[in-house]
N, C-alpha and C. Protein backbone atom coordinates (compact mmCIF):
# COMPACT_ATOMS: atom_id res chain seq x y z
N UNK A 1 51.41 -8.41 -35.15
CA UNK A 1 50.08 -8.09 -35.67
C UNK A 1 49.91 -8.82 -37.01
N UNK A 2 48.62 -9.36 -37.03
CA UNK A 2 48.64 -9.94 -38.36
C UNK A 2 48.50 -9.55 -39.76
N UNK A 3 48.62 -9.99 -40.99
CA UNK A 3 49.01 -9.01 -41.68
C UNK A 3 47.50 -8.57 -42.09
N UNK A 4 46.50 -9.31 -42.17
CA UNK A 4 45.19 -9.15 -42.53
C UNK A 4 44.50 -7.79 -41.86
N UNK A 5 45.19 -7.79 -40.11
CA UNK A 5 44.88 -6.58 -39.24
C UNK A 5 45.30 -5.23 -40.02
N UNK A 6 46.68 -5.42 -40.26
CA UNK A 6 47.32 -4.12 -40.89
C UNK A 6 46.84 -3.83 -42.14
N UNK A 7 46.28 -4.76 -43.02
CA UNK A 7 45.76 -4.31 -44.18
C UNK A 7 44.69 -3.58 -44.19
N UNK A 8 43.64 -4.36 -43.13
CA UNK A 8 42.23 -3.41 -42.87
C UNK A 8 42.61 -1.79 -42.50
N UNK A 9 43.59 -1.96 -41.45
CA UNK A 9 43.90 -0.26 -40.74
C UNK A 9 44.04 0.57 -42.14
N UNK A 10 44.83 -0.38 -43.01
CA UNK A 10 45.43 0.78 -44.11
C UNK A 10 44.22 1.21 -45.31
N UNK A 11 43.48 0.12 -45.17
CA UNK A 11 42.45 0.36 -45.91
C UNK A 11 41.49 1.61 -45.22
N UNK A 12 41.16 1.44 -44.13
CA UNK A 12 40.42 3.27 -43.38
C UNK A 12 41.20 3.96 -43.50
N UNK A 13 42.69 4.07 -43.29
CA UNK A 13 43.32 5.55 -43.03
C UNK A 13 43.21 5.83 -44.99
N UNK A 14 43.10 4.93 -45.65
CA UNK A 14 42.96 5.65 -47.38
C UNK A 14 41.31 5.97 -47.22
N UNK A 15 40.90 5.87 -46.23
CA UNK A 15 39.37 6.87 -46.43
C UNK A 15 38.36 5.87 -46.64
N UNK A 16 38.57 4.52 -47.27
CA UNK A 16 37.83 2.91 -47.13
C UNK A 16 36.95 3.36 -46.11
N UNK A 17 35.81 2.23 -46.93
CA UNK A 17 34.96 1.65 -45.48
C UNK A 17 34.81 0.08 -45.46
N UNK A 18 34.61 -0.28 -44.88
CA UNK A 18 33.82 -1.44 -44.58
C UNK A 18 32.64 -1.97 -44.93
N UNK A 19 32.39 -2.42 -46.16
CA UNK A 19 31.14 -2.52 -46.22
C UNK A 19 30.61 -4.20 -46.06
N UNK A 20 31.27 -5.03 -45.51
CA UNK A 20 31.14 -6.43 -45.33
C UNK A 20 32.14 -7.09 -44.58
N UNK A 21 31.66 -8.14 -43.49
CA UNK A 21 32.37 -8.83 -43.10
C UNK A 21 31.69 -10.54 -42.99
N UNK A 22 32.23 -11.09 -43.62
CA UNK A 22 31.99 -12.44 -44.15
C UNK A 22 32.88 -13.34 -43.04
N UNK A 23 31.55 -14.52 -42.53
CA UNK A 23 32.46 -14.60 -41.46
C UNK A 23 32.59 -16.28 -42.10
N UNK A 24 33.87 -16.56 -41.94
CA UNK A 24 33.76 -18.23 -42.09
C UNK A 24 33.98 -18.35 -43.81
N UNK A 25 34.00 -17.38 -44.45
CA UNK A 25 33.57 -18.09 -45.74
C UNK A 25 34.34 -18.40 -46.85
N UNK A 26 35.96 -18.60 -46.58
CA UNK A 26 36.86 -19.29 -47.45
C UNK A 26 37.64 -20.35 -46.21
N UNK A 27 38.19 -21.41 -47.01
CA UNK A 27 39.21 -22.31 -46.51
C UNK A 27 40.38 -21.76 -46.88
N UNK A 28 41.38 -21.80 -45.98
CA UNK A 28 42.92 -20.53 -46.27
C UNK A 28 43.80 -21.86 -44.90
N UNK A 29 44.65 -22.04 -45.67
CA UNK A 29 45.71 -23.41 -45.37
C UNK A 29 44.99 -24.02 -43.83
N UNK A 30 43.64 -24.65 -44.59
CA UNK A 30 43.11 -25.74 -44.14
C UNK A 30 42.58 -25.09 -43.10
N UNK A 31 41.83 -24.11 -42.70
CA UNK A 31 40.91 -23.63 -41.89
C UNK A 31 40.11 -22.51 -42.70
N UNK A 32 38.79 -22.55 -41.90
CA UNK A 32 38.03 -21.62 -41.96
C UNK A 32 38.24 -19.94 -42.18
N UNK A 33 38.24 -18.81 -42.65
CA UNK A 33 38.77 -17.61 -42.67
C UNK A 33 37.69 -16.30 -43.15
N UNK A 34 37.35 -15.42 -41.92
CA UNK A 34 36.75 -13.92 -42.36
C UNK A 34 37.03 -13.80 -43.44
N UNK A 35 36.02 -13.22 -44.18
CA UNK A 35 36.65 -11.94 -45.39
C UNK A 35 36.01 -10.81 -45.05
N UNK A 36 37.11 -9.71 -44.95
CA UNK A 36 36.10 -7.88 -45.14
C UNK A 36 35.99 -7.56 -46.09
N UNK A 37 35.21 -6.77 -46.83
CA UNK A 37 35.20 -6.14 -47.88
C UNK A 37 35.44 -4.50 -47.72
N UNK A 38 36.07 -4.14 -48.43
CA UNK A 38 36.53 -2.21 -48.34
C UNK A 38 35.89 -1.37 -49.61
N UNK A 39 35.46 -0.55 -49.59
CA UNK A 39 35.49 -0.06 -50.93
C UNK A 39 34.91 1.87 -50.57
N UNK A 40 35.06 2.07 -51.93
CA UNK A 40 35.41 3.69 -51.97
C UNK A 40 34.56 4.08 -52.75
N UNK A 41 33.93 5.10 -53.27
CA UNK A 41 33.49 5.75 -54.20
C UNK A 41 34.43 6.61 -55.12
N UNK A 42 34.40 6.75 -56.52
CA UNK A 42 35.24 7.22 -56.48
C UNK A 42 35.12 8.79 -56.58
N UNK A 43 34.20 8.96 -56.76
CA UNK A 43 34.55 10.84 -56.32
C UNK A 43 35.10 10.97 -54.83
N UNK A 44 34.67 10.10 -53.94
CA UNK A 44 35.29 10.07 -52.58
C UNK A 44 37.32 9.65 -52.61
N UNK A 45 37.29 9.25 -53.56
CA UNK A 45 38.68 9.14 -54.05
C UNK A 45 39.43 10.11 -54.52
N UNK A 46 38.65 10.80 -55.58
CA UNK A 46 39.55 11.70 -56.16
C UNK A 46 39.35 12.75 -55.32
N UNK A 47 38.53 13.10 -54.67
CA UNK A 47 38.36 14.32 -53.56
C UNK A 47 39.79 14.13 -52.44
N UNK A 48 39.99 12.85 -52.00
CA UNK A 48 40.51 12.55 -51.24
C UNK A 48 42.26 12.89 -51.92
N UNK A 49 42.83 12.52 -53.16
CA UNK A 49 43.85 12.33 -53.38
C UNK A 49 44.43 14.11 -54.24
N UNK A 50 43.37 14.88 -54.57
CA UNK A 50 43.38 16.57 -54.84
C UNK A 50 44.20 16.90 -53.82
N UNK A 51 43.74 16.83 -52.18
CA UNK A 51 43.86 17.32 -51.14
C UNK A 51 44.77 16.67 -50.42
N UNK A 52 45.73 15.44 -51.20
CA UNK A 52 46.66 14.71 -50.42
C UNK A 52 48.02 15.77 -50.62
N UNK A 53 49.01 15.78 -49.60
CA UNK A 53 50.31 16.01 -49.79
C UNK A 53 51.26 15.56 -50.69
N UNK A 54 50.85 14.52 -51.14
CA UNK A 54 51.86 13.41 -51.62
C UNK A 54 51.06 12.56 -53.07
């Protein structure tokens, strides 16, 4: 799995969303390459990390 895949997963299971997917729009060792964008709010953060185990 690639590592870009596993980063996105880890970015939703921390409660992330998705708020962009950029298709094509950097050169990354000489090809074309997606970018996603993730992001949080942060009261959606600290709500989230009160109620964590860990």
């Amino acid at each position: 799995m690639p590592t870009r895949t596993r980063s996105a997963r880890l970015m939703a299971r921390l409660g992330m969303r998705r708020e962009a997917h950029h298709v094509a729009s950097y050169l990354f060792a000489g090809e074309w390459a997606d970018q996603l964008v993730f992001a949080i709010l942060d009261h959606e953060w600290q709500s989230r990390t009160r109620t964590s185990p860990w």
